[in-house]
PDB file of N, CA and C in Angstrom:
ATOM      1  N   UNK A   1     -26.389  10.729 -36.413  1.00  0.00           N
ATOM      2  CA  UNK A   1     -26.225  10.451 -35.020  1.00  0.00           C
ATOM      3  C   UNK A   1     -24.913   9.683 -34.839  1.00  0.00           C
ATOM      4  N   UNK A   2     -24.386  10.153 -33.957  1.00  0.00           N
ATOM      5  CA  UNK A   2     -23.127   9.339 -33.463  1.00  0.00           C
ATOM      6  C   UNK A   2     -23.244   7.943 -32.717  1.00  0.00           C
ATOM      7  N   UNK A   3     -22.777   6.959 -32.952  1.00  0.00           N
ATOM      8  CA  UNK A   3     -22.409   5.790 -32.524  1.00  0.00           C
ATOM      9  C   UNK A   3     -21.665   5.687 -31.057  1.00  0.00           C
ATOM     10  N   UNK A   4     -21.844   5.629 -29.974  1.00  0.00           N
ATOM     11  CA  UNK A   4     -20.872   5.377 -28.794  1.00  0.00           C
ATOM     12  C   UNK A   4     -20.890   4.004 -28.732  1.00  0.00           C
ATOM     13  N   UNK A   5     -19.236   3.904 -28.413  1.00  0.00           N
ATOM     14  CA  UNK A   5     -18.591   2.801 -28.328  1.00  0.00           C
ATOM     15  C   UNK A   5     -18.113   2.749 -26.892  1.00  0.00           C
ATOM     16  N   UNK A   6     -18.462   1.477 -26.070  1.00  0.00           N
ATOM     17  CA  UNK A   6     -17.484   1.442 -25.204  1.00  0.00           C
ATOM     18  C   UNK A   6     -17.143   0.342 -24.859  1.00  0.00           C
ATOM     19  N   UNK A   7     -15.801   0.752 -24.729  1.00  0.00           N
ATOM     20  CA  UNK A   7     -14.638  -0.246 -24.987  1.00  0.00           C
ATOM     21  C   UNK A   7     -14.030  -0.479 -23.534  1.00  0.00           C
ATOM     22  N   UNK A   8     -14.167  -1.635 -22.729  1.00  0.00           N
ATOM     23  CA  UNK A   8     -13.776  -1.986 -21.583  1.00  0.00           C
ATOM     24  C   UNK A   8     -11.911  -1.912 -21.515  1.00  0.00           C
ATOM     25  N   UNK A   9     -11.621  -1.347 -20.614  1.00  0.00           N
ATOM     26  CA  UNK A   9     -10.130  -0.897 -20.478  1.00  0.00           C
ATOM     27  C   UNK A   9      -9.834  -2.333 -20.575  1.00  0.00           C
ATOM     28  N   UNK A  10      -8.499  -2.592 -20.448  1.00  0.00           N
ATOM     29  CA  UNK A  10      -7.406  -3.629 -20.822  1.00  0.00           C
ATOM     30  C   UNK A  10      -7.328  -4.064 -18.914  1.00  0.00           C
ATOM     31  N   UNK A  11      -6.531  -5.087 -18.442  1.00  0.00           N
ATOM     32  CA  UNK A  11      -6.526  -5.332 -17.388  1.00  0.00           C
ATOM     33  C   UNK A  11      -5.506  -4.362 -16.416  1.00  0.00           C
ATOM     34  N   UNK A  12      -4.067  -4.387 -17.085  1.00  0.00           N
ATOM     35  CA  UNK A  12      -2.913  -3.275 -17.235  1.00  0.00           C
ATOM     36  C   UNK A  12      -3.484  -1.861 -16.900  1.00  0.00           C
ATOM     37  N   UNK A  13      -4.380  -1.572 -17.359  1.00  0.00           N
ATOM     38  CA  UNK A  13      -4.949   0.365 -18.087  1.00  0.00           C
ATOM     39  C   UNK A  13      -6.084   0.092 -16.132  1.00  0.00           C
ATOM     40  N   UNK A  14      -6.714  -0.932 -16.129  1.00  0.00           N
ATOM     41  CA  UNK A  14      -7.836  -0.809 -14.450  1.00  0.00           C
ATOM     42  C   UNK A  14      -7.003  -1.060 -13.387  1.00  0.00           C
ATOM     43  N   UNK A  15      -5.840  -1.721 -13.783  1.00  0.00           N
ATOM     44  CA  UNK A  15      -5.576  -1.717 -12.071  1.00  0.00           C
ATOM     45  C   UNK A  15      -3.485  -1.301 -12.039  1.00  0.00           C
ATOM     46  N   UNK A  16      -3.388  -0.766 -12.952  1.00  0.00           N
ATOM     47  CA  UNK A  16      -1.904  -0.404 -12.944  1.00  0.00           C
ATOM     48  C   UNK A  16      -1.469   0.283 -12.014  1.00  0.00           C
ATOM     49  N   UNK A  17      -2.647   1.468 -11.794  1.00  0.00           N
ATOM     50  CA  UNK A  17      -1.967   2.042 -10.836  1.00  0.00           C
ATOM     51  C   UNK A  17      -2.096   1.836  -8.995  1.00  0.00           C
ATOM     52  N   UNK A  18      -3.000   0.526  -8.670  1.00  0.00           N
ATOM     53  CA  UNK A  18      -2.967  -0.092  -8.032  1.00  0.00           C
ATOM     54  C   UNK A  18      -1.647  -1.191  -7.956  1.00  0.00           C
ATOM     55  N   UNK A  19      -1.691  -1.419  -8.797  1.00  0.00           N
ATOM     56  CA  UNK A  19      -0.409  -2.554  -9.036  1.00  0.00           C
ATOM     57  C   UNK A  19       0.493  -1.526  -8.460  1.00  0.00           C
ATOM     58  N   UNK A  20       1.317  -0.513  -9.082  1.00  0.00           N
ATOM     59  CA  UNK A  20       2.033   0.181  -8.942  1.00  0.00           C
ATOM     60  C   UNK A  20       2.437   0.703  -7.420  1.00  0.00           C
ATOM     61  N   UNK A  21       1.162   1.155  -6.558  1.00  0.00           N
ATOM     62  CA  UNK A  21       1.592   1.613  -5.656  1.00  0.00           C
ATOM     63  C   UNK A  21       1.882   0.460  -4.257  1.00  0.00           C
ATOM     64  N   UNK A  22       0.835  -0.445  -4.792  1.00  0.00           N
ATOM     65  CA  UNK A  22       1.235  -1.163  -3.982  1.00  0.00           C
ATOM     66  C   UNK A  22       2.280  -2.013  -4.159  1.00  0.00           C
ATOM     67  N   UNK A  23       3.251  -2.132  -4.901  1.00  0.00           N
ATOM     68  CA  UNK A  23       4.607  -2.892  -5.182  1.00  0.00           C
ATOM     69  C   UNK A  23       5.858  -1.739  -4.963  1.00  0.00           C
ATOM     70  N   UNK A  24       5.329  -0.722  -4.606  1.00  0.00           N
ATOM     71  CA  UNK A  24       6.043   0.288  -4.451  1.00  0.00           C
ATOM     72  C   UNK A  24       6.236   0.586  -2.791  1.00  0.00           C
ATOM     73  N   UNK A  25       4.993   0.491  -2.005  1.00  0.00           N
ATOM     74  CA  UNK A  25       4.788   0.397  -0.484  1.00  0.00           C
ATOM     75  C   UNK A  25       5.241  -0.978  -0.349  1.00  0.00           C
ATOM     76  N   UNK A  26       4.921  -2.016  -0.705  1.00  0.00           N
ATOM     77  CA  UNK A  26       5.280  -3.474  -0.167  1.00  0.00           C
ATOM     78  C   UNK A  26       7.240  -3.387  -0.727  1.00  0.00           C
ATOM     79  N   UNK A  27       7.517  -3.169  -1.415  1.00  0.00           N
ATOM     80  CA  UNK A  27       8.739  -2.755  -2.149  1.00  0.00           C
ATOM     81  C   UNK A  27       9.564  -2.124  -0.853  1.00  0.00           C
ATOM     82  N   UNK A  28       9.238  -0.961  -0.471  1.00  0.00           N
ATOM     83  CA  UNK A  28       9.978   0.052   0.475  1.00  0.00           C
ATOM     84  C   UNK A  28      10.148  -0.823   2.105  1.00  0.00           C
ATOM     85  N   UNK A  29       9.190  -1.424   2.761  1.00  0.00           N
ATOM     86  CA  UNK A  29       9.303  -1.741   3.977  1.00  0.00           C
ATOM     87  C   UNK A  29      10.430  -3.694   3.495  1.00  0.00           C
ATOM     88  N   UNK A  30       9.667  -3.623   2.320  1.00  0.00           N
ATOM     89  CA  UNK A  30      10.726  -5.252   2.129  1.00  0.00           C
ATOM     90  C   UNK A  30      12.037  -4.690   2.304  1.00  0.00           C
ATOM     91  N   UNK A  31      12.617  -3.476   1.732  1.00  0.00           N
ATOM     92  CA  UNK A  31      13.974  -2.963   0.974  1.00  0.00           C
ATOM     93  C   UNK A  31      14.562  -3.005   2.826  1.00  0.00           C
ATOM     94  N   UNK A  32      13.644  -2.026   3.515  1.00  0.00           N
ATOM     95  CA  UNK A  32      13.756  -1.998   5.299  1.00  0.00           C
ATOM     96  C   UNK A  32      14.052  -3.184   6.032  1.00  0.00           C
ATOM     97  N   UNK A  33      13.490  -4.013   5.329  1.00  0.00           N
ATOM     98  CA  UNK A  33      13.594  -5.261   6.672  1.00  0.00           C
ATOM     99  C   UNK A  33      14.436  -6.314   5.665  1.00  0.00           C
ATOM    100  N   UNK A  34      15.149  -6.013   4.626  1.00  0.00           N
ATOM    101  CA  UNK A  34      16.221  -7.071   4.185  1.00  0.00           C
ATOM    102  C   UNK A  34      17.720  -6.148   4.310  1.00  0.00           C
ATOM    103  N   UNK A  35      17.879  -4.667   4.597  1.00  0.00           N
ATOM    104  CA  UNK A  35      18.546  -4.285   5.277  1.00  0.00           C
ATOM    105  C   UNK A  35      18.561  -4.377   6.257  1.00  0.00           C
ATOM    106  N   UNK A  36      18.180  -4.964   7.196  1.00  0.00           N
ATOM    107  CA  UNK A  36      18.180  -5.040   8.649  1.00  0.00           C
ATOM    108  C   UNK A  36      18.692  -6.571   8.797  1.00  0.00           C
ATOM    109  N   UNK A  37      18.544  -7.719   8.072  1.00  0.00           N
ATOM    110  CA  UNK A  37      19.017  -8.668   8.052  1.00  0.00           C
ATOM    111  C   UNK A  37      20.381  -8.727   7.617  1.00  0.00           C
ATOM    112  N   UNK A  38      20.210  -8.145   7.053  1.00  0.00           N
ATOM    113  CA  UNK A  38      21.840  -8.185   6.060  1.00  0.00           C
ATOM    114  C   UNK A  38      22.574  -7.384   7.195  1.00  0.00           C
ATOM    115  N   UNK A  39      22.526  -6.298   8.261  1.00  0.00           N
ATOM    116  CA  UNK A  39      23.347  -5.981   8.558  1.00  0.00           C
ATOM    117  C   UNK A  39      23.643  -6.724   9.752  1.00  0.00           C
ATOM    118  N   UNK A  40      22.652  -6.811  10.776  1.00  0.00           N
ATOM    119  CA  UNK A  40      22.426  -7.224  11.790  1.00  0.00           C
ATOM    120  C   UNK A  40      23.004  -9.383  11.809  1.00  0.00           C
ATOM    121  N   UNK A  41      23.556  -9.298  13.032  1.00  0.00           N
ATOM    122  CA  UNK A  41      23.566 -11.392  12.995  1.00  0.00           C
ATOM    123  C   UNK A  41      22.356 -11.611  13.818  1.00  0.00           C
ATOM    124  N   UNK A  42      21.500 -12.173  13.493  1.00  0.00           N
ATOM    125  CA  UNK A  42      20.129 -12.791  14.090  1.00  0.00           C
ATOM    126  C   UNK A  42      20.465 -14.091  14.217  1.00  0.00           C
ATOM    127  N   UNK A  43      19.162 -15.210  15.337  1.00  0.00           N
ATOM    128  CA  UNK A  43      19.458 -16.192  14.964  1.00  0.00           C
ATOM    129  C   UNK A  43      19.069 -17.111  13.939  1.00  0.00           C
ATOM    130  N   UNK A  44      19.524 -18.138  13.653  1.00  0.00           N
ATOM    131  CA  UNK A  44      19.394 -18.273  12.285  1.00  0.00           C
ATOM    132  C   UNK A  44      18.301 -18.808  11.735  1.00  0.00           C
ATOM    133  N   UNK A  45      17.231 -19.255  12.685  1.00  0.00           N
ATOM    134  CA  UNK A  45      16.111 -19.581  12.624  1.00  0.00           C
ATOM    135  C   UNK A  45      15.194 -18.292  12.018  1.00  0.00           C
ATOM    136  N   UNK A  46      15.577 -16.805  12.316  1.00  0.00           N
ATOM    137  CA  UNK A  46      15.019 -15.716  11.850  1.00  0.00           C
ATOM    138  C   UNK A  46      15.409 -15.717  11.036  1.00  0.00           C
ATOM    139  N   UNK A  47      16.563 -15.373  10.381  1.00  0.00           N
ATOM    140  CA  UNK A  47      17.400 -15.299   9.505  1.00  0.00           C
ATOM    141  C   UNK A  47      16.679 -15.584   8.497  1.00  0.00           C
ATOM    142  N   UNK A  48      16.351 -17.137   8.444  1.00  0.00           N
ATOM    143  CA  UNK A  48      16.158 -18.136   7.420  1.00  0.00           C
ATOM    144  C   UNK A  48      14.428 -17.651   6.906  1.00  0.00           C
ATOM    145  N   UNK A  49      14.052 -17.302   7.742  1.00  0.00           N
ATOM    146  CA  UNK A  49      12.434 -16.799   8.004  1.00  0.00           C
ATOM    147  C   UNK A  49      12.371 -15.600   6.520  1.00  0.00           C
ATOM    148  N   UNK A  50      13.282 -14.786   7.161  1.00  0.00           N
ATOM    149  CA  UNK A  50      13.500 -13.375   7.181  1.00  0.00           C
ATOM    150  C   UNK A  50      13.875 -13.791   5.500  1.00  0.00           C
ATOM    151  N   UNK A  51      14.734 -14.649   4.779  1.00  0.00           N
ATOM    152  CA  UNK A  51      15.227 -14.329   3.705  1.00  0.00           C
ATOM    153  C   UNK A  51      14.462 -15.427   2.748  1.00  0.00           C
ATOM    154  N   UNK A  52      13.527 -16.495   2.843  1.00  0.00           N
ATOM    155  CA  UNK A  52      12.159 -16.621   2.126  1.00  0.00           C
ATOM    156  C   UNK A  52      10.979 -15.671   2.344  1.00  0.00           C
ATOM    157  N   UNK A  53      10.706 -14.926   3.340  1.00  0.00           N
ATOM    158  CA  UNK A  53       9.643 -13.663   3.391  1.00  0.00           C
ATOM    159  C   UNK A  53      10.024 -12.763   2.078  1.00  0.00           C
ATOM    160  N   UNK A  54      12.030 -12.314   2.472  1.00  0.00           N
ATOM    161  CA  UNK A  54      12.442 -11.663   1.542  1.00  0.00           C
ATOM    162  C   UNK A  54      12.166 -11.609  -0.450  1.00  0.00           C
ATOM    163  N   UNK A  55      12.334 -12.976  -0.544  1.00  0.00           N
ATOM    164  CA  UNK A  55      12.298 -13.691  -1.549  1.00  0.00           C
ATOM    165  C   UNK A  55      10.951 -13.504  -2.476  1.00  0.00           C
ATOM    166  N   UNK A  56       9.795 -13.989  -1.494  1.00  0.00           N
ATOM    167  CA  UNK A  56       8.408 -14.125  -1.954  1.00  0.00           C
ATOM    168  C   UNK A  56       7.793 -12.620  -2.348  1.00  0.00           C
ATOM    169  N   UNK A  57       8.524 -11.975  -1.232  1.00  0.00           N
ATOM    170  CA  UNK A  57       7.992  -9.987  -1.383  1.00  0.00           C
ATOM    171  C   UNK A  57       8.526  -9.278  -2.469  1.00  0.00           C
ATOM    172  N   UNK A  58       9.999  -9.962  -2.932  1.00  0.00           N
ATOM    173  CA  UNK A  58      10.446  -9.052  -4.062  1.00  0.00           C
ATOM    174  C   UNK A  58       9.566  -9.959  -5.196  1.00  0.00           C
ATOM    175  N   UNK A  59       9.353 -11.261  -5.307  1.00  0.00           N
ATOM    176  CA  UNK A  59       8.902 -11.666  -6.343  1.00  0.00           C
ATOM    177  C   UNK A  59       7.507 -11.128  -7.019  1.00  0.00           C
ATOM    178  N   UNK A  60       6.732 -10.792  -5.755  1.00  0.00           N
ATOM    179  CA  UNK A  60       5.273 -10.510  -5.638  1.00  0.00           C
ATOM    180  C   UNK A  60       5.713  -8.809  -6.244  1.00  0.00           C
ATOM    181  N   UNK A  61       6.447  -8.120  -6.040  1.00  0.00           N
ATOM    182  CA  UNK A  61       6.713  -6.701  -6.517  1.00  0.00           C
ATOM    183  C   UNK A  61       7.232  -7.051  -7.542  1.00  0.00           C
ATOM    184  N   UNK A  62       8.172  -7.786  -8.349  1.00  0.00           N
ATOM    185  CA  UNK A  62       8.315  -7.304  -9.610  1.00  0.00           C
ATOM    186  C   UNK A  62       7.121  -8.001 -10.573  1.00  0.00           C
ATOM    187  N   UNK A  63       6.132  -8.579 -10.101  1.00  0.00           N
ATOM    188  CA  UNK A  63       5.085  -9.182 -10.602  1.00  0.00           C
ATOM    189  C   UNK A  63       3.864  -8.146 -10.964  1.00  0.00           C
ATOM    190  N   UNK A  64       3.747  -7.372  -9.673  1.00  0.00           N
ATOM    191  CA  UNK A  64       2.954  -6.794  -9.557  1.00  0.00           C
ATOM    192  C   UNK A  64       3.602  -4.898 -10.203  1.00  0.00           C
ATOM    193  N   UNK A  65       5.314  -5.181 -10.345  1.00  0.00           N
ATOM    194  CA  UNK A  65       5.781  -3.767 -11.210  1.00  0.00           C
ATOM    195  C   UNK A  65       5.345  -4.428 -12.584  1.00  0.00           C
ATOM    196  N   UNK A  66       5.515  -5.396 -12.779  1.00  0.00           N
ATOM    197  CA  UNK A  66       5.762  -5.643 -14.478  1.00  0.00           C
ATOM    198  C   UNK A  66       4.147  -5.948 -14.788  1.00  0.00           C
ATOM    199  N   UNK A  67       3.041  -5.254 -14.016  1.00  0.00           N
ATOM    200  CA  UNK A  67       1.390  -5.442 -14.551  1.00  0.00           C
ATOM    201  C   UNK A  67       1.820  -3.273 -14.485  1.00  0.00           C
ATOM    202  N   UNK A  68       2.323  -2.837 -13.592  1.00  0.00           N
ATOM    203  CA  UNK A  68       1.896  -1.573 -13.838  1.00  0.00           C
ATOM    204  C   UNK A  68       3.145  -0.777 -15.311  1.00  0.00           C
ATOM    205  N   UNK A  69       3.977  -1.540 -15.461  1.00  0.00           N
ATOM    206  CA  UNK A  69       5.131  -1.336 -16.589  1.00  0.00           C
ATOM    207  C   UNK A  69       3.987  -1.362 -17.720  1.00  0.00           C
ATOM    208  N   UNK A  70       2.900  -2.244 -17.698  1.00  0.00           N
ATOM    209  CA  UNK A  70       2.117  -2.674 -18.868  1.00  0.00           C
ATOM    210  C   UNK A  70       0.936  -1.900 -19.551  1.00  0.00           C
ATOM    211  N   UNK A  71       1.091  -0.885 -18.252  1.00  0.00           N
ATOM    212  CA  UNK A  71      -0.163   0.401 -18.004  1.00  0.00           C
ATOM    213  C   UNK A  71       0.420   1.382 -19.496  1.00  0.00           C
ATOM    214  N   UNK A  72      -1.185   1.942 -19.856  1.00  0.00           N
ATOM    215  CA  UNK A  72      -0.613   2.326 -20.895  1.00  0.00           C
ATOM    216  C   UNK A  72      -0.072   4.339 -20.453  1.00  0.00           C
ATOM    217  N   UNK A  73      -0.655   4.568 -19.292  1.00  0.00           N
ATOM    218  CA  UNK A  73      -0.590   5.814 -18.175  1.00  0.00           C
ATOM    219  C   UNK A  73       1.097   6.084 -18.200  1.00  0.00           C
ATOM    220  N   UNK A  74       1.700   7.501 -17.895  1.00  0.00           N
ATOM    221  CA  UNK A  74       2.933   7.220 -17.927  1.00  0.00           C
ATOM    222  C   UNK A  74       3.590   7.451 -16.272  1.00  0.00           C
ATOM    223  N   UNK A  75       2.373   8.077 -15.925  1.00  0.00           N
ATOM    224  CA  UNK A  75       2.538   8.444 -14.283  1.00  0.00           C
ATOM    225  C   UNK A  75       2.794   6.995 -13.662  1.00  0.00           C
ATOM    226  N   UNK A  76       2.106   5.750 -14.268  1.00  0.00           N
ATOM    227  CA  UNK A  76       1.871   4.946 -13.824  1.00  0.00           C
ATOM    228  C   UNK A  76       3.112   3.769 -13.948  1.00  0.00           C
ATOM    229  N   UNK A  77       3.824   4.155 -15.104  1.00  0.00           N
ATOM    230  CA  UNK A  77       4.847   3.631 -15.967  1.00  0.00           C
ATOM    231  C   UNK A  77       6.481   3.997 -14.861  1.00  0.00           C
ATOM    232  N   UNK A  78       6.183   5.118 -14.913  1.00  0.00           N
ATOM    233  CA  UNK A  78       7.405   5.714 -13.926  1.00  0.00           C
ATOM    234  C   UNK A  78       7.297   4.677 -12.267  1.00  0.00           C
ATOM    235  N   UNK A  79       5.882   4.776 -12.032  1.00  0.00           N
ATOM    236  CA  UNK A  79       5.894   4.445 -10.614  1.00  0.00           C
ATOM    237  C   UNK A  79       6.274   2.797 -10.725  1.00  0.00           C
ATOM    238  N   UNK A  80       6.059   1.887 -11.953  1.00  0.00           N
ATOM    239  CA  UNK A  80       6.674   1.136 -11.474  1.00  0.00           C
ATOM    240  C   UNK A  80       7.898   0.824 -12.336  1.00  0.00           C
ATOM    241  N   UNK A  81       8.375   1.767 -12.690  1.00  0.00           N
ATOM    242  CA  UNK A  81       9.795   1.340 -13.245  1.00  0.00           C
ATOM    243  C   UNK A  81      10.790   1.938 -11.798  1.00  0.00           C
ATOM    244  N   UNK A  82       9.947   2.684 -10.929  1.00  0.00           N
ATOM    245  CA  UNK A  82      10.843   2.775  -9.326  1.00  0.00           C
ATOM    246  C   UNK A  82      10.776   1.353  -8.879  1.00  0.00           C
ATOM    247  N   UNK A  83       9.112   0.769  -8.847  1.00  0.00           N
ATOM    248  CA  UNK A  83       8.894  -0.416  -8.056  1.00  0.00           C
ATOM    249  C   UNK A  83       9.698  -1.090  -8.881  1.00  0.00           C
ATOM    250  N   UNK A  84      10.336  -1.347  -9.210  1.00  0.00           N
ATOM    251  CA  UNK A  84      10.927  -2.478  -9.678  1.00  0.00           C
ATOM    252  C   UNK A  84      12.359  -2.526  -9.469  1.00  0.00           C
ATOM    253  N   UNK A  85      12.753  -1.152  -9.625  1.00  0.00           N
ATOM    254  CA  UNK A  85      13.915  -0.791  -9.127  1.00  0.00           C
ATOM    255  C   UNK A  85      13.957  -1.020  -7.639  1.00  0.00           C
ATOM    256  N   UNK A  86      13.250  -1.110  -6.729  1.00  0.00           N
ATOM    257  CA  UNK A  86      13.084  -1.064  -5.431  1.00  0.00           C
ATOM    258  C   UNK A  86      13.028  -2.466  -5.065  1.00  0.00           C
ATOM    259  N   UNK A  87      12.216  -3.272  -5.921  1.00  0.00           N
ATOM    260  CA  UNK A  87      12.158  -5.005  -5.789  1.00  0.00           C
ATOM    261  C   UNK A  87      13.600  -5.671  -6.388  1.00  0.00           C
ATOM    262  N   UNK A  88      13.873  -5.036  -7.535  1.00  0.00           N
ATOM    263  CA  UNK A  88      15.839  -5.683  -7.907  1.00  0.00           C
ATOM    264  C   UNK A  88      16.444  -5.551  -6.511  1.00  0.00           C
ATOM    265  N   UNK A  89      16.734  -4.414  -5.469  1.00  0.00           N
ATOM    266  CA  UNK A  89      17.292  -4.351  -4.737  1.00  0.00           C
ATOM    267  C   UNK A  89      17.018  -5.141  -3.809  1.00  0.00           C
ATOM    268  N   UNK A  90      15.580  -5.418  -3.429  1.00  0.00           N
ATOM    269  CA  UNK A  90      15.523  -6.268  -2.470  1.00  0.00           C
ATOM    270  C   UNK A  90      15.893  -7.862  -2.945  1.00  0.00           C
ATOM    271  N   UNK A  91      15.966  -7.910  -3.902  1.00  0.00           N
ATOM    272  CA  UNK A  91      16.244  -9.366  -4.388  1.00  0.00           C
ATOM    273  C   UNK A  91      17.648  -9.561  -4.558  1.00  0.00           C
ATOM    274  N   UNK A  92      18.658  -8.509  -4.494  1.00  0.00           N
ATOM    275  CA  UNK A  92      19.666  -8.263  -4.961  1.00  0.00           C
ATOM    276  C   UNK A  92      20.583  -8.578  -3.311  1.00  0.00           C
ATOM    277  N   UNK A  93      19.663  -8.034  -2.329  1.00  0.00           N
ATOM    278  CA  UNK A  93      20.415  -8.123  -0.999  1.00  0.00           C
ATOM    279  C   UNK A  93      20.000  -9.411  -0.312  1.00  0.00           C
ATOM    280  N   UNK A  94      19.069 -10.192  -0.534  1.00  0.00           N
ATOM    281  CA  UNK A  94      18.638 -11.231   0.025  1.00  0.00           C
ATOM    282  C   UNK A  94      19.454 -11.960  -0.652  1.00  0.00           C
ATOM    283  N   UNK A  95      19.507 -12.256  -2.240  1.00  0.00           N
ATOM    284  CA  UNK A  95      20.782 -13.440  -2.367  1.00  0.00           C
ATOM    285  C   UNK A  95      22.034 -12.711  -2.263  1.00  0.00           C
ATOM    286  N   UNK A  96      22.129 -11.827  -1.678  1.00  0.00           N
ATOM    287  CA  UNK A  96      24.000 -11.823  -0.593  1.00  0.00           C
ATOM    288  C   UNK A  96      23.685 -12.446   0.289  1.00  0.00           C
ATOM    289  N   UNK A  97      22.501 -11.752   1.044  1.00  0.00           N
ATOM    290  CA  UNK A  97      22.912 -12.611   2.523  1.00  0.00           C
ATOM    291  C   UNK A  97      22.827 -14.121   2.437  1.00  0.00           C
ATOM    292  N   UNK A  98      21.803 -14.555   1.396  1.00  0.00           N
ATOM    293  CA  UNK A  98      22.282 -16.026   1.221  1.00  0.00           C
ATOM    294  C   UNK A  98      23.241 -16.768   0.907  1.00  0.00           C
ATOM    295  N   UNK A  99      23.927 -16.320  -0.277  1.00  0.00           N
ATOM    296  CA  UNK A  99      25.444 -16.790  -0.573  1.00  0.00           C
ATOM    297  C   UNK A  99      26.495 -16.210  -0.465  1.00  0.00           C
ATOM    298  N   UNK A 100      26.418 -15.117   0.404  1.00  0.00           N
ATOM    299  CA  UNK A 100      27.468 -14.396   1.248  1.00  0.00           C
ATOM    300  C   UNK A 100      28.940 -13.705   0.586  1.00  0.00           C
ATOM    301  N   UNK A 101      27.780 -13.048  -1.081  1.00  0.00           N
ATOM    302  CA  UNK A 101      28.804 -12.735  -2.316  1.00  0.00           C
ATOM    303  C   UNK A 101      29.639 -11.383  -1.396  1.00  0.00           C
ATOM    304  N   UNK A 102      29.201 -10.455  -0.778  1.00  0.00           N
ATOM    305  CA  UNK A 102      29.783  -9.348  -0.534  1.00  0.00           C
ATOM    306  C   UNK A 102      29.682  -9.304   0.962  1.00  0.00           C
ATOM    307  N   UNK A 103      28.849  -9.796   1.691  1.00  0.00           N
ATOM    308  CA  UNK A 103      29.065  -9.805   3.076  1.00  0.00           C
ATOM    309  C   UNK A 103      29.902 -10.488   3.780  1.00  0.00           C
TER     310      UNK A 103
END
């Protein structure tokens, strides 16, 4: 008789591809609304709003890319090696508009 084993997935392997999509949707509308700051002059009371929101959303996406990077899935692997690519950028345009390297 055979023995069944079961072996509870890893934390990475149950929710990666949750991780994934949602750092990928939260990722895309952040990428939207820190281009819109960066291009636009608001006042600076938004501004200032607008580029700690910025801050906390890319952090929370590459947090939440680098749990689905950990997935052992490769569908899942791709989706957040975008999310992450998608969270560098947003992190990438929020400190311009803060220290005003290229703008």
């Amino acid at each position: 008789m055979k023995t069944q084993t079961s072996e509870r997935p890893s934390l990475p392997a149950a929710i990666g591809m949750h991780c994934a999509l949602l750092s990928l949707a939260s990722g895309c509308v952040g990428l939207a609304v820190s281009f819109i700051l960066w291009w636009r002059s608001l006042p600076r009371d938004i501004q200032r709003i607008g580029e700690q929101a910025g801050m906390f959303s890319a952090a929370m996406g590459l947090v939440l890319a680098g749990i689905a990077l950990a997935a052992p899935r490769k569908l899942v692997h791709w989706l957040g090696l975008i999310a992450l690519i998608i969270n560098l950028a947003i992190l990438s345009v929020v400190l311009d508009k803060i220290f005003m390297i290229v703008h």
